[in-house]
C-alpha atoms as a PDB file:
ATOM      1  CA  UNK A   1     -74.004  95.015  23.619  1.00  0.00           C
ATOM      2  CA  UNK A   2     -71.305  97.020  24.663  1.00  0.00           C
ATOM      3  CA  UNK A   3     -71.857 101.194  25.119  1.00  0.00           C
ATOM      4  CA  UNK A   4     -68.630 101.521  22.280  1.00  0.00           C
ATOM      5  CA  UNK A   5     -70.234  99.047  19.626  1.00  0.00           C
ATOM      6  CA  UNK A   6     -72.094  99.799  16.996  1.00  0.00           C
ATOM      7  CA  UNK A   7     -75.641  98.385  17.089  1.00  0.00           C
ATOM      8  CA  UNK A   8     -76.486  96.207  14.705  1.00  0.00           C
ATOM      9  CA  UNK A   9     -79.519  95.869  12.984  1.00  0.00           C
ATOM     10  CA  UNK A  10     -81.413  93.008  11.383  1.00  0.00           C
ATOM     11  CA  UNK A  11     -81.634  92.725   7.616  1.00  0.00           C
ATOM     12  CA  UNK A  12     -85.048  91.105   7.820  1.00  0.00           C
ATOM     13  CA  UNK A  13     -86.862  94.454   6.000  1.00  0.00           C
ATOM     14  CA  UNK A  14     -84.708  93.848   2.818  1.00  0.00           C
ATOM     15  CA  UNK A  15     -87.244  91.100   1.855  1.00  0.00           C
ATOM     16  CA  UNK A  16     -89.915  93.844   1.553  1.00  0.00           C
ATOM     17  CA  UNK A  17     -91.047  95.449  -1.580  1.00  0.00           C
ATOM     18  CA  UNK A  18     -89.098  98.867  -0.759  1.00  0.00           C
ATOM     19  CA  UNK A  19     -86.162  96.550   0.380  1.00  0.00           C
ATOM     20  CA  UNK A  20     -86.258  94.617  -2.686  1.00  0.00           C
ATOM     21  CA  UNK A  21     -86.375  97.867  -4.986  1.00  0.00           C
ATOM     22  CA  UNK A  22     -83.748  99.436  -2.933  1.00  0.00           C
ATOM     23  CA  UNK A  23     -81.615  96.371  -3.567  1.00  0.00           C
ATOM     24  CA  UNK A  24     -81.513  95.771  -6.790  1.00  0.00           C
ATOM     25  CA  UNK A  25     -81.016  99.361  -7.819  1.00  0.00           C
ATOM     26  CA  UNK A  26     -77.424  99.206  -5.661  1.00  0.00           C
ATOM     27  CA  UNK A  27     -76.874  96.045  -7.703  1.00  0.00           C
ATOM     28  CA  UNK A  28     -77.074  97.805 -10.796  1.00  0.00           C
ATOM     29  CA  UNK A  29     -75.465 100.414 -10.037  1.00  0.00           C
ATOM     30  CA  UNK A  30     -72.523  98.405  -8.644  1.00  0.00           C
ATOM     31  CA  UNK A  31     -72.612  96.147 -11.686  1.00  0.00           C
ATOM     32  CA  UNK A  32     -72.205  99.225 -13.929  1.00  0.00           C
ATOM     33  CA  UNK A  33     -69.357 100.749 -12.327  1.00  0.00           C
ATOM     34  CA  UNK A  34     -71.639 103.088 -10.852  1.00  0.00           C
ATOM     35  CA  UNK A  35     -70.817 102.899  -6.847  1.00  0.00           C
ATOM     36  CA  UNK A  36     -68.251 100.821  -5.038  1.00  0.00           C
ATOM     37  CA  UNK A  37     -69.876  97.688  -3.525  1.00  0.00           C
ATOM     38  CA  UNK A  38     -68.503  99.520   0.046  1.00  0.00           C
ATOM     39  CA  UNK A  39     -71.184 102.561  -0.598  1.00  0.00           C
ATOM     40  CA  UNK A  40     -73.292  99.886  -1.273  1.00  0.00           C
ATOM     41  CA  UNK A  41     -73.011  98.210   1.601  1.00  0.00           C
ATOM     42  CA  UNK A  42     -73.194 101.433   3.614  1.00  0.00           C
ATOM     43  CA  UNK A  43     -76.614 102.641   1.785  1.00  0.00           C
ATOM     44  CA  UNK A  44     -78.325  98.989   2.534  1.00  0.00           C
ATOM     45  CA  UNK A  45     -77.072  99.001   6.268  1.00  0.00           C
ATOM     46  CA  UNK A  46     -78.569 102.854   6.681  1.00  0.00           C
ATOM     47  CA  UNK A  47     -81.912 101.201   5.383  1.00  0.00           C
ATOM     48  CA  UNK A  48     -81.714  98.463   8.216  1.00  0.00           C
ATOM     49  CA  UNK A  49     -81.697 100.981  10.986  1.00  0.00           C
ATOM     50  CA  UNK A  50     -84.061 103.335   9.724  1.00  0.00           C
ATOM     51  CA  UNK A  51     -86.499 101.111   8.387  1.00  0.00           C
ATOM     52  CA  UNK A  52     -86.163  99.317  11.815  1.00  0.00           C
ATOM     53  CA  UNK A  53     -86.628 102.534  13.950  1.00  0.00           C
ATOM     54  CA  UNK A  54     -89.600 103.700  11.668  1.00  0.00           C
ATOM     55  CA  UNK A  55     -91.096 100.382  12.274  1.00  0.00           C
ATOM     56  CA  UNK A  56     -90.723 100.742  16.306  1.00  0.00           C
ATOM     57  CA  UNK A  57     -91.803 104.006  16.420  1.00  0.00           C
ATOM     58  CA  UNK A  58     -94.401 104.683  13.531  1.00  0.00           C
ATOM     59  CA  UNK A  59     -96.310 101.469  13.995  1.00  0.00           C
ATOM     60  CA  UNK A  60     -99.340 102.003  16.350  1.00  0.00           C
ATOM     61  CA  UNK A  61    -102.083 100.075  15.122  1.00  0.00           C
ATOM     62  CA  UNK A  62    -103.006  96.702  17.076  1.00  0.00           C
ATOM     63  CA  UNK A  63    -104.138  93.340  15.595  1.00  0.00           C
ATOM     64  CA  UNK A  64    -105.107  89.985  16.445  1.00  0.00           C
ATOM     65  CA  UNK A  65    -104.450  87.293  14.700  1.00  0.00           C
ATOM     66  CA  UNK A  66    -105.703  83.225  15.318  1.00  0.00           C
ATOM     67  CA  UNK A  67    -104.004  80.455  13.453  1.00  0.00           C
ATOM     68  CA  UNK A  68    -102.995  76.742  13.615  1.00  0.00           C
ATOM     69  CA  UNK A  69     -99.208  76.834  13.867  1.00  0.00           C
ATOM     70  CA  UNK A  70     -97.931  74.146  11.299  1.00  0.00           C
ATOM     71  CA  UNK A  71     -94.303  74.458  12.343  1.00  0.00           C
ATOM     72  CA  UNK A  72     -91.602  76.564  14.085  1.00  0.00           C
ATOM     73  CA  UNK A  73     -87.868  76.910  14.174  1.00  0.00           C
ATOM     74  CA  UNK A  74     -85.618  78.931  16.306  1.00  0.00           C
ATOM     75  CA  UNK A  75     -82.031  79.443  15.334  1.00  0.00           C
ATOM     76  CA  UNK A  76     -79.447  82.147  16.278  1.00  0.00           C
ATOM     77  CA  UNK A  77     -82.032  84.263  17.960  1.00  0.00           C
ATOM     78  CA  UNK A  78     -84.476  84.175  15.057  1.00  0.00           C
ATOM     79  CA  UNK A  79     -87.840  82.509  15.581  1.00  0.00           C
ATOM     80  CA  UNK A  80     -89.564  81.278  12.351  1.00  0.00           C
ATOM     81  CA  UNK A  81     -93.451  80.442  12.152  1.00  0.00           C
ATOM     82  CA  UNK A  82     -94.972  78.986   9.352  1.00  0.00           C
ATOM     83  CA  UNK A  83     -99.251  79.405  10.444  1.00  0.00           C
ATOM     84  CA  UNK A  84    -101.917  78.271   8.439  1.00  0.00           C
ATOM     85  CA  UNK A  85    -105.734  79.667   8.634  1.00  0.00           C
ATOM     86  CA  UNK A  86    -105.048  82.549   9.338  1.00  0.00           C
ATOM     87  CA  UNK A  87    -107.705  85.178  10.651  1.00  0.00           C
ATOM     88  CA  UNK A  88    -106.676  88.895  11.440  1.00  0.00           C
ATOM     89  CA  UNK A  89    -108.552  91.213  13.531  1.00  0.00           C
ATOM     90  CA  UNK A  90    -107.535  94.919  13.272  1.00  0.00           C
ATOM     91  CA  UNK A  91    -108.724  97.075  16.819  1.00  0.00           C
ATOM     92  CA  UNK A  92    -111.579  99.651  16.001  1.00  0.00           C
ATOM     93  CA  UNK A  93    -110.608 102.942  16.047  1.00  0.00           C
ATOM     94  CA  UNK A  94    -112.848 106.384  16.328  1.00  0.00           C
ATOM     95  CA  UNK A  95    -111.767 106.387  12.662  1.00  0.00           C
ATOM     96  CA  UNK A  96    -111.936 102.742  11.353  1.00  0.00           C
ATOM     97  CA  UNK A  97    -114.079 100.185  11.633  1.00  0.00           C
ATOM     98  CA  UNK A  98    -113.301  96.439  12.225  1.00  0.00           C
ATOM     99  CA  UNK A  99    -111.812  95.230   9.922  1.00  0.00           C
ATOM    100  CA  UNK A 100    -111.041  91.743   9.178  1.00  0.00           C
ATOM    101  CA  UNK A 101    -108.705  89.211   6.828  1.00  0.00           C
ATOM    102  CA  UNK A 102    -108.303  86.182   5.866  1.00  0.00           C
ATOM    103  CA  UNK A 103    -104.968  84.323   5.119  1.00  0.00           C
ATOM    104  CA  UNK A 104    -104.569  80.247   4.071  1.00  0.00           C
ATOM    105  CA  UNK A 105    -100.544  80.525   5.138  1.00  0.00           C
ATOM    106  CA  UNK A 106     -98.434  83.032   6.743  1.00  0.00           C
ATOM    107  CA  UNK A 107     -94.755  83.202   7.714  1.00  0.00           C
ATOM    108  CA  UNK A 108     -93.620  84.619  10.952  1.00  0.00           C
ATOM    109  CA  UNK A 109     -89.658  85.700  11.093  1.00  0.00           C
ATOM    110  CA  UNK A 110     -89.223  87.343  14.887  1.00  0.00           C
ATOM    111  CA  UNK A 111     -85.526  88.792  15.744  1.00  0.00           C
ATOM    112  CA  UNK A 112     -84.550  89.800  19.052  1.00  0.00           C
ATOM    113  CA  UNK A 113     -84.601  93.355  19.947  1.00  0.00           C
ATOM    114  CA  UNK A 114     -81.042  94.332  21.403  1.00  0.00           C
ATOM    115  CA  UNK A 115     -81.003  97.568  18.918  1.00  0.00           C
ATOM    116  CA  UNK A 116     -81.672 100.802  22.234  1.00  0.00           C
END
């Protein structure tokens, strides 16, 4: 990435719940006139790079996690991993205790990090 580009971030966090809200409100709103899709378009790219630099900054807390890897794809820079049996270990704190979860499928999507 060039120092004159604008970074650009992944839209990967749009598939969460706050993503998902966040979406179909600017739908609406576009569909009643409300907003031009451009604002739109702007609002939902502003939630990309926030959400991602809350995510690399705000997120702390460490896990472990063993599975049996039923498949994997990697296309355009974006690893997918579908993992079955899955067992999470979350690090013991001062404050927590171990804690630990149990998953029967989970999917992995990993995008590379080019965003400084």
């Amino acid at each position: 990435m060039s120092k004159n580009s604008t970074p650009s971030y992944h839209e990967v966090y749009r598939a969460s719940a706050l993503g998902s809200a966040l979406t179909d409100s600017l739908d609406e709103l576009i569909m009643e006139g409300k907003m031009s899709p451009e604002l739109g378009r702007r609002i939902a790219a502003q939630f990309d790079e926030s959400y991602t630099k809350v995510v690399q900054k705000e997120v702390r807390k460490k896990i472990s996690m063993k599975g049996k890897l039923h498949r994997y794809n990697l296309c355009e820079d974006v690893w997918v991993f579908h993992v079955r049996q899955i067992e999470f270990k979350g690090a013991e704190t001062k404050r927590d205790n171990k804690v630990t979860v149990n998953c029967p499928k989970l999917k992995i999507v990993a995008c590379r990090n080019d965003v400084q």
